[in-house]
C-alpha atoms as a PDB file:
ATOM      1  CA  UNK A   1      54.301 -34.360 -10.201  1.00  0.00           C
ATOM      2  CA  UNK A   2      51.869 -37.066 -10.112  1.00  0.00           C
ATOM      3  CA  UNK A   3      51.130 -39.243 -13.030  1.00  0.00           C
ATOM      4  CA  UNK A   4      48.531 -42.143 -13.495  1.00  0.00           C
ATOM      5  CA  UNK A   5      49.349 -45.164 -15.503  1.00  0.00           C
ATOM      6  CA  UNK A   6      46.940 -47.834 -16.471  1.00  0.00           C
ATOM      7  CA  UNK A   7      48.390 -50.960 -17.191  1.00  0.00           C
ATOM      8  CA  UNK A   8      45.898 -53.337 -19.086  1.00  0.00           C
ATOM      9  CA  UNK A   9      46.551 -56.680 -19.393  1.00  0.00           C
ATOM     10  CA  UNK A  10      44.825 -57.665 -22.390  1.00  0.00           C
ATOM     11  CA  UNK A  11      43.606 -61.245 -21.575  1.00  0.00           C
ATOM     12  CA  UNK A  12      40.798 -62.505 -19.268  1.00  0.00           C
ATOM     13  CA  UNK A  13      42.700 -63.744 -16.374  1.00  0.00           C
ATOM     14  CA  UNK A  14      43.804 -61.916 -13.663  1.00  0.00           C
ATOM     15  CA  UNK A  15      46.756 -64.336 -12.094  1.00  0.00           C
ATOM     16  CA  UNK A  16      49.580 -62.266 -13.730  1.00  0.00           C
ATOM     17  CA  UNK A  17      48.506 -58.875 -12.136  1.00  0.00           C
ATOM     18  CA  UNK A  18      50.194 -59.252  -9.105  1.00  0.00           C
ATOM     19  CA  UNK A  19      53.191 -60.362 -10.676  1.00  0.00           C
ATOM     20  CA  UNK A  20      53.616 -57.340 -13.216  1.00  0.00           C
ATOM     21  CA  UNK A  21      51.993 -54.578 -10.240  1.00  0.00           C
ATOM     22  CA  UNK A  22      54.922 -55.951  -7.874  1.00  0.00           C
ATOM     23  CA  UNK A  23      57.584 -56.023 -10.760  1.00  0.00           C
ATOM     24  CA  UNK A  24      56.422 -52.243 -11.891  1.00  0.00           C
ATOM     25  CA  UNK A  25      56.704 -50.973  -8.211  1.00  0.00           C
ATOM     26  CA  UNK A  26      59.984 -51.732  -7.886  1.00  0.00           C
ATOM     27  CA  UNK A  27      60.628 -50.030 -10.770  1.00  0.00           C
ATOM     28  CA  UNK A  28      58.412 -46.656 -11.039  1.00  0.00           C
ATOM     29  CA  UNK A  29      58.881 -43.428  -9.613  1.00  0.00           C
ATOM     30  CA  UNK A  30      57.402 -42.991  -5.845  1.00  0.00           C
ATOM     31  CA  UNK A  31      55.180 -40.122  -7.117  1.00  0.00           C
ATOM     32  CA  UNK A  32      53.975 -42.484 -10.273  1.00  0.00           C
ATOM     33  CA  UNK A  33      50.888 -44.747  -9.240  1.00  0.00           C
ATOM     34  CA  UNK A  34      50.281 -47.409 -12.075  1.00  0.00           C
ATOM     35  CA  UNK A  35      46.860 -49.750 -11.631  1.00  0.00           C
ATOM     36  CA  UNK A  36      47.237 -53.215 -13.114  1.00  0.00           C
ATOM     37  CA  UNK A  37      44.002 -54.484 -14.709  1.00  0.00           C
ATOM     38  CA  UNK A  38      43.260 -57.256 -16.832  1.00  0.00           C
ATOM     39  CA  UNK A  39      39.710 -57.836 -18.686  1.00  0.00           C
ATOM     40  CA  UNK A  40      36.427 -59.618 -17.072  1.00  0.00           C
ATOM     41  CA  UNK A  41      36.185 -61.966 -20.174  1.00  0.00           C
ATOM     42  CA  UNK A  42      38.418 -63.528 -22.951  1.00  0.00           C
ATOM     43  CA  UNK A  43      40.829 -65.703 -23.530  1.00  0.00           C
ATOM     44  CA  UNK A  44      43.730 -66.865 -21.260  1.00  0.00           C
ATOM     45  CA  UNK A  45      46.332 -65.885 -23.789  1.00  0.00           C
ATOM     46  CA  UNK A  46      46.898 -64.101 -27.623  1.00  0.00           C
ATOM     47  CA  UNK A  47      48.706 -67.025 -29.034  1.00  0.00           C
ATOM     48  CA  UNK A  48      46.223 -66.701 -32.028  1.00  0.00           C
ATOM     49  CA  UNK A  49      44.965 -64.123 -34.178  1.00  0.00           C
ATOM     50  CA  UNK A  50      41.137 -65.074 -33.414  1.00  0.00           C
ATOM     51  CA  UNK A  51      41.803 -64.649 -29.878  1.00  0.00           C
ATOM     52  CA  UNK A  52      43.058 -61.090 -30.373  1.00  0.00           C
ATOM     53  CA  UNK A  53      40.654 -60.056 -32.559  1.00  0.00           C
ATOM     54  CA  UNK A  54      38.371 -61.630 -29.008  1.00  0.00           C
ATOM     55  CA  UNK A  55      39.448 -58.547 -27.141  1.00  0.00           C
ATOM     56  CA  UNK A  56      40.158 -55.766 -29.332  1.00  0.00           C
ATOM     57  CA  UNK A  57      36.842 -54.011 -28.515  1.00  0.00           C
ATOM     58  CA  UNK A  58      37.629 -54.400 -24.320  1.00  0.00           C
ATOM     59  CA  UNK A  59      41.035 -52.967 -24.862  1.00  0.00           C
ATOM     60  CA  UNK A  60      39.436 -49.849 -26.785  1.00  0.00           C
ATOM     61  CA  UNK A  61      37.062 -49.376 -23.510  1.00  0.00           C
ATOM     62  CA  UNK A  62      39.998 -49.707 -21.572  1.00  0.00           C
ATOM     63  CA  UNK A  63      41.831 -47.508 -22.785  1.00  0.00           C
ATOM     64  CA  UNK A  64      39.071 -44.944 -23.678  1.00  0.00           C
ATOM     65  CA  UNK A  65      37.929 -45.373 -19.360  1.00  0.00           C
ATOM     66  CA  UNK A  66      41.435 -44.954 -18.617  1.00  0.00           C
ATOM     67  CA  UNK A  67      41.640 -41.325 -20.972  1.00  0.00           C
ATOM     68  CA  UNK A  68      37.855 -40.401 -19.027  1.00  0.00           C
ATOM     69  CA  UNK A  69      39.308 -41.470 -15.390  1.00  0.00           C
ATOM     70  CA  UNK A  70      41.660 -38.889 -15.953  1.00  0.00           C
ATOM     71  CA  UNK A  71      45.082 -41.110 -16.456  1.00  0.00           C
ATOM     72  CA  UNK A  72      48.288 -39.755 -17.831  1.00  0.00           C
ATOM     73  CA  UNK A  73      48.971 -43.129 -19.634  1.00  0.00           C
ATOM     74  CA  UNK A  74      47.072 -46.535 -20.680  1.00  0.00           C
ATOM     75  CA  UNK A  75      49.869 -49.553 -21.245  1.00  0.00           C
ATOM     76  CA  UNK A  76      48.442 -52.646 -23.030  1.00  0.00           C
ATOM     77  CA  UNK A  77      50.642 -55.245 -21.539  1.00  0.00           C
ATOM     78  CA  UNK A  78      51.104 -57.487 -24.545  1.00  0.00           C
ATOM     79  CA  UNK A  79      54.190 -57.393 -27.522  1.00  0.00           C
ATOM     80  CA  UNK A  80      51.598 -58.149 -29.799  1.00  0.00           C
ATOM     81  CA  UNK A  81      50.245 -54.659 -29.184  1.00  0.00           C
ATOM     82  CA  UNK A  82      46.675 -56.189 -29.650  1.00  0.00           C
ATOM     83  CA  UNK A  83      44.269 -52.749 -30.326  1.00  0.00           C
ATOM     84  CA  UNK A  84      47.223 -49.952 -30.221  1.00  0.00           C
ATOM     85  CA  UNK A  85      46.559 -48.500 -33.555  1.00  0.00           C
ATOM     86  CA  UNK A  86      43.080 -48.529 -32.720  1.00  0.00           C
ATOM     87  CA  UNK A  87      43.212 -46.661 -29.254  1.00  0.00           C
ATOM     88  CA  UNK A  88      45.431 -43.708 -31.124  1.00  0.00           C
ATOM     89  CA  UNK A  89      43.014 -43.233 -33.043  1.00  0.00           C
ATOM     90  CA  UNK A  90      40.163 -43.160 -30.376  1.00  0.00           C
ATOM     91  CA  UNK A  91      41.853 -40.710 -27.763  1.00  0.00           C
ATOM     92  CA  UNK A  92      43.400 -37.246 -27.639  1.00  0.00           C
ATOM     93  CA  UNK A  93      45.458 -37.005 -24.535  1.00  0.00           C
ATOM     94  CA  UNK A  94      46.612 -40.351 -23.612  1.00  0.00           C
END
């Protein structure tokens, strides 16, 4: 089986994508496919609570694409979990 996992990295720099897509390919299952995004805009990091509030509403998309596109799974790269409560709330399969 075939799953689809959407890892979002919640900040507006793409320089640790590579890093975190090579780490989670050694890792997955061969049959698992996970695409490593991070946003076109926002901060660099979530060291503050403004910034976080900064990308809330691109996470949501995110995630809410990611549920359209047909993926088993959205990941939002970040401990601080920046938007999770929100995207339960806003999809019904993922």
């Amino acid at each position: 089986m075939t799953n689809r996992i959407l890892w979002i990295n919640p900040i507006g720099t793409s320089v640790f994508d590579e890093p975190i897509r090579e780490l989670i390919d050694r890792e997955k299952r061969l049959e698992t496919t996970v695409n490593v995004v991070s946003l076109s805009r926002g901060p660099q990091h979530l060291e503050y609570h403004y910034y976080e509030a900064l990308v809330l509403a691109d996470v949501l998309h995110s995630v809410k694409r990611a549920e359209k596109e047909g993926y088993d799974a959205a990941v939002i790269g970040c401990f601080y979990d920046p938007g999770l409560r929100e995207a339960k709330e806003i999809t019904e399969r993922l």
